[in-house]
Structure formats: C-alpha cells, structure tokens
Protein backbone atom coordinates (compact mmCIF):
# COMPACT_ATOMS: atom_id res chain seq x y z
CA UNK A 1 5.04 -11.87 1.93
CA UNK A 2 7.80 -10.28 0.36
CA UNK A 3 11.41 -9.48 1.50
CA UNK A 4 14.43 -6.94 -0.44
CA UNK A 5 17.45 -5.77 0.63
CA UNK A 6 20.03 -4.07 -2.10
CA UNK A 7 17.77 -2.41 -5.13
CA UNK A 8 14.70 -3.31 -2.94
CA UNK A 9 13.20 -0.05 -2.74
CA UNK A 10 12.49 -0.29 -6.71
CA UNK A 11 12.09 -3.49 -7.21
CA UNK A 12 9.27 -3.81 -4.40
CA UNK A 13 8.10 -0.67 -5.72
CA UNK A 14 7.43 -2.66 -9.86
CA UNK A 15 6.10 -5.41 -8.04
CA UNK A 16 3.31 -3.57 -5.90
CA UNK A 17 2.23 -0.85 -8.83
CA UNK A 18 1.14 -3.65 -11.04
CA UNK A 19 -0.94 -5.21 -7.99
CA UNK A 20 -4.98 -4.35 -8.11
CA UNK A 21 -6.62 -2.27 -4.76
CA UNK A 22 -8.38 -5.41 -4.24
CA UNK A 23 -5.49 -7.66 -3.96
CA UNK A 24 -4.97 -9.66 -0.86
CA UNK A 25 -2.55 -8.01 1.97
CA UNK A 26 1.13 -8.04 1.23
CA UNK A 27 3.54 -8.26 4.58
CA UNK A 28 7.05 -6.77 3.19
CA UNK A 29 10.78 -6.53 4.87
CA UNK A 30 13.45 -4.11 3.57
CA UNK A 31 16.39 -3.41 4.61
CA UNK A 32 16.25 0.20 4.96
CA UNK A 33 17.13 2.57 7.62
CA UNK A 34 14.65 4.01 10.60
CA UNK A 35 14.58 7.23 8.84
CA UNK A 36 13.95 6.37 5.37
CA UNK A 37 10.83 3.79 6.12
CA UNK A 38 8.23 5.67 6.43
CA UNK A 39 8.52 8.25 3.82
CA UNK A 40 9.29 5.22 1.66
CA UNK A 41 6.04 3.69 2.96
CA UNK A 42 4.14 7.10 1.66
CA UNK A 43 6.28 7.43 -1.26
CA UNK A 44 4.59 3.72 -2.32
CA UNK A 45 1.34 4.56 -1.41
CA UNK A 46 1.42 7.51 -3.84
CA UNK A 47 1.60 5.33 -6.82
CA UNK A 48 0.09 2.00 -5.92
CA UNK A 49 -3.38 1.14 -5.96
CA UNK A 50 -3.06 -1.12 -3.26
CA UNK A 51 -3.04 1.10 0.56
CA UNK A 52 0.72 1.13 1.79
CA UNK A 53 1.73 1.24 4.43
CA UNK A 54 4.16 1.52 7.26
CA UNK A 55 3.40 -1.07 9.82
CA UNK A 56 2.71 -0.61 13.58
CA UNK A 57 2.62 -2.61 15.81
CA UNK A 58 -1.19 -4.28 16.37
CA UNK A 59 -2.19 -3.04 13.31
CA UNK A 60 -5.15 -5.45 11.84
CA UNK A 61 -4.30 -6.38 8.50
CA UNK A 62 -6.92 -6.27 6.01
CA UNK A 63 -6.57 -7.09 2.34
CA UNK A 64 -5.82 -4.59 -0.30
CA UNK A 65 -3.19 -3.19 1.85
CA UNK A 66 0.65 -3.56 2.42
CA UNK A 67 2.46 -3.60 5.52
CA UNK A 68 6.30 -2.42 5.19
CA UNK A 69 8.76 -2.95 8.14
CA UNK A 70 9.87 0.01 10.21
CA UNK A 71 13.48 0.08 9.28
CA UNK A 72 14.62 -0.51 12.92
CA UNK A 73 11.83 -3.10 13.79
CA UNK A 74 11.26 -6.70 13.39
CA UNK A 75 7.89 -7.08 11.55
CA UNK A 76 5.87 -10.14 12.55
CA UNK A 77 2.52 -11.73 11.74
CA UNK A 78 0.16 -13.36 14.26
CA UNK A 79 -3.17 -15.00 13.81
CA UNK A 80 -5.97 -14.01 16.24
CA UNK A 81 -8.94 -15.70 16.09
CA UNK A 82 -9.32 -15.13 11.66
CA UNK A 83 -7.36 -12.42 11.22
CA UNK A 84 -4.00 -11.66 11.14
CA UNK A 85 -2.18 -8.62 12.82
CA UNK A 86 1.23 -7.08 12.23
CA UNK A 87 3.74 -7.25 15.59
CA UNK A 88 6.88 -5.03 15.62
CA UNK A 89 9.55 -6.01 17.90
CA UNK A 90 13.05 -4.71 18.82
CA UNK A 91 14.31 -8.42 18.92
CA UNK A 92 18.42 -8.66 18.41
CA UNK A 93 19.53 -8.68 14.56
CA UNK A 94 18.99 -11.99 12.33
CA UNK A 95 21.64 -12.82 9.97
CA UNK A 96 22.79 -9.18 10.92
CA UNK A 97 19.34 -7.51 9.99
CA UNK A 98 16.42 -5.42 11.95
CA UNK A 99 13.99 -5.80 10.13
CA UNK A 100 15.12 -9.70 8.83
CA UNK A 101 13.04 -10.88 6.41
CA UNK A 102 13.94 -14.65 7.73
CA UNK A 103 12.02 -13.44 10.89
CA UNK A 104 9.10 -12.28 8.34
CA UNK A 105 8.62 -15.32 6.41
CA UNK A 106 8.92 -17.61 9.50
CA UNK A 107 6.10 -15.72 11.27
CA UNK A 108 3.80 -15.90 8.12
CA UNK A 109 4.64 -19.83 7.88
CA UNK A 110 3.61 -20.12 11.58
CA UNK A 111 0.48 -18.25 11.65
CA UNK A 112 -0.80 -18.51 8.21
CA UNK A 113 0.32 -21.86 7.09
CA UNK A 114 -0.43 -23.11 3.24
CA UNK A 115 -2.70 -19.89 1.44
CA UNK A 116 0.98 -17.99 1.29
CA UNK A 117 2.66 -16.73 -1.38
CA UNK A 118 6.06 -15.28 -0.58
CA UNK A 119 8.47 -13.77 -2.83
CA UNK A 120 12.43 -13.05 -2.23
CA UNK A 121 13.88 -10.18 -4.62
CA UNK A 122 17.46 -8.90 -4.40
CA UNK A 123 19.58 -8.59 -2.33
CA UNK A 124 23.00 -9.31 -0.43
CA UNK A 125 23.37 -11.58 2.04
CA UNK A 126 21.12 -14.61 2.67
CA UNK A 127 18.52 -13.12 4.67
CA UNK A 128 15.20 -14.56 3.74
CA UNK A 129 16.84 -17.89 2.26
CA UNK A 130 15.53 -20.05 5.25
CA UNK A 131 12.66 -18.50 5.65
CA UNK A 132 11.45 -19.15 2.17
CA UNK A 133 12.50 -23.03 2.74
CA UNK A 134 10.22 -23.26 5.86
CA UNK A 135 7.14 -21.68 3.29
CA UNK A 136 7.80 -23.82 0.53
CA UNK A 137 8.20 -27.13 2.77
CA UNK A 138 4.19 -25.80 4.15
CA UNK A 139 3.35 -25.86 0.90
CA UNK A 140 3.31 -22.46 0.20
CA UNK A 141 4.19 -20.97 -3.51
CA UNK A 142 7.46 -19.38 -3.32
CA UNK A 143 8.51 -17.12 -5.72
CA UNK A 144 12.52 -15.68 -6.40
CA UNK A 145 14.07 -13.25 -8.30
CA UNK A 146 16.05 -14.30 -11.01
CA UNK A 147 19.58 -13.68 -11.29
CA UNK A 148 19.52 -11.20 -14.19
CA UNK A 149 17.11 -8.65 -13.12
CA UNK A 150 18.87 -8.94 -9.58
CA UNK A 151 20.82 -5.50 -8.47
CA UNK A 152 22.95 -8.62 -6.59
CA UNK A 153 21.82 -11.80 -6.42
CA UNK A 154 22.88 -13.07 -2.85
CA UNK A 155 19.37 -13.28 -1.01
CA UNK A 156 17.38 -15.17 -3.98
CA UNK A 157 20.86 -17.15 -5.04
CA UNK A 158 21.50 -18.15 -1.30
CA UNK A 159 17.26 -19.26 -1.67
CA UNK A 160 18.25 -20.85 -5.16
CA UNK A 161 21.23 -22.58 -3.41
CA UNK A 162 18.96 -24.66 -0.99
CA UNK A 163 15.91 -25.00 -3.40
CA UNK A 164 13.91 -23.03 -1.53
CA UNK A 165 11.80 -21.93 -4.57
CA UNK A 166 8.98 -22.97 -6.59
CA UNK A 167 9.13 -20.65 -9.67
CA UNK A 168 12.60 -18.03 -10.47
CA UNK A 169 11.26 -15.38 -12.45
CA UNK A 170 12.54 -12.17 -13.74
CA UNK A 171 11.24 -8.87 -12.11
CA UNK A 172 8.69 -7.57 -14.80
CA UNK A 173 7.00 -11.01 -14.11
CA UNK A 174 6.76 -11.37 -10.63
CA UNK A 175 3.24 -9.14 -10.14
CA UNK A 176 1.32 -12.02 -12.65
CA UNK A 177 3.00 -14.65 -10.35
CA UNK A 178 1.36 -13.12 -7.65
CA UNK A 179 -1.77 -12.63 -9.52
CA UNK A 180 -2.24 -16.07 -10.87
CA UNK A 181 -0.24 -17.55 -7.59
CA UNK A 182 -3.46 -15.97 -5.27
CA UNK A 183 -6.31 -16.77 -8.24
CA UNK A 184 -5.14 -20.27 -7.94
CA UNK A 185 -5.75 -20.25 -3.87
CA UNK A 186 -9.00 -18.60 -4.58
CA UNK A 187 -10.15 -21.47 -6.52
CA UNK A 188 -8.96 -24.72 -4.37
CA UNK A 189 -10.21 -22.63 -1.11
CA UNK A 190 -13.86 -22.89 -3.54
CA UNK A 191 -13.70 -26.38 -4.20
C-alpha cells in the first residue's frame, strides 16, 4: 500500500517503474483531483510494467497490478473469502482528504493483516501517519520517505514523529525496499 500527496504524482510514478509485471498488487492513495485520476492512472500504465490502474469499485485485485484512488473516492480493501477487492466510497473527508490515505492503510491492516508492506512518500499534512502506526503495530514493514528527497516532508515527518516506521529511505531506494520487503514474506510464508 502506498499513499502521496504534494510531489506524489512523480514520486509514485519512480517507485512503480522500477517494480517487475510480476510483482504483488500495489493499493495507492493520492491526493489528486476527480479529473486528473484517471488519465494519471493511464499515464502510469504507459510506462510501468506492472498493470495500472484506476480503481473501481468491486474490482478483484490480482497481483501484478496497481489500484490508484479515484480522486474524489475513498479507496478501500476488503477480504472475501482469499482474495482481496478494491471498495470506493463517498465517505466524508479524513484529515480533510477524499481519497485519505489513513482510510487506505487502515483497510489494508484490517483485511490483510501481517504480509503488508506499506509505504508513505511526501506530502503535506499528516494524512497516512496513523494509518502507517496501525500497520507497523500488525507487524507489517513500513516504509517512509526520507526527509531530503521529500517535495515537503509533513505526511512521512508527521509518520516519523510517532515512530510509525520501520525503515526511512530516500526515494531512488524505496522500489528495492519493496522488492526485498515482499522476497522476505515470500520466504517465511515457505517455511
């Protein structure tokens, strides 16, 4: 799971081209208006080898594939049976946001519990920083943006400020995070 607000669009965008088409499914909030979602959506599927797209609501989803939030929607994540489905609400505003990516993360910590790895880049604001706490205190890897390679630094600082993290790293190393974060699930789920 992965939430962005201010210089999201980009920084989402050198996370997810460095991700293989195989790579598990990828739940994302942006802040970004209605109107610029889904051509943002198709503008990332252009040049990622991962599928991207923009979530609807029901939608099954399937690894190798990214889900980004409508710009006017909440995006959730429920568990049916084994897989996992994408919900899109019209709920009110968290922490002033539609989509929120608190209301992300805490759906992903309900329904899929400890095989998470989330990731908060920047942003302003704090949206996300709770969120990330309830992950990390499932046991899930969490994963912010350092401070430097931040357009602003108020989402992953506010996460920062309440230890919400596991690992701070710099945007050109956040995709082999991800990569060794998910080959490390891979292996315990073996053993």
């Amino acid at each position: 799971a992965i939430g962005a607000s201010t210089g999201g669009t980009e920084a989402i965008k050198d996370v997810l081209i460095h991700l293989p088409a195989n790579f598990p499914a990828i739940v994302i909030t942006q802040h970004i208006p209605a109107a610029f979602s889904g051509s943002y959506a198709k503008r990332m599927d252009s040049v990622c080898a991962m599928t991207v797209h923009e979530a609807t609501h029901g939608q099954k989803i399937k690894p190798g594939n990214a889900y980004i939030a409508p710009g006017d929607d909440h995006l959730t994540v429920i568990k049916k049976g084994v897989s996992y489905f994408c919900v899109l609400d019209k709920g009110v505003p968290v922490n002033r946001h539609r989509p929120s990516v608190d209301v992300l993360f805490e759906s992903v910590a309900k329904a899929a519990g400890k095989g998470v790895t989330a990731v908060l880049l920047t942003g302003m604001g704090r949206d996300g920083a709770e969120g990330l706490l309830s992950l990390k205190k499932q046991g899930c890897h969490t994963i912010i943006q350092d401070e430097k390679s931040s357009v602003v630094w108020g989402m992953p600082g506010a996460a920062a400020g309440i230890d919400a993290h596991c690992s701070i790293q710099p945007l050109e190393k956040i995709s082999a995070a991800l990569l060794h974060a998910t080959n490390k699930n891979k292996s315990k789920n073996q053993h």
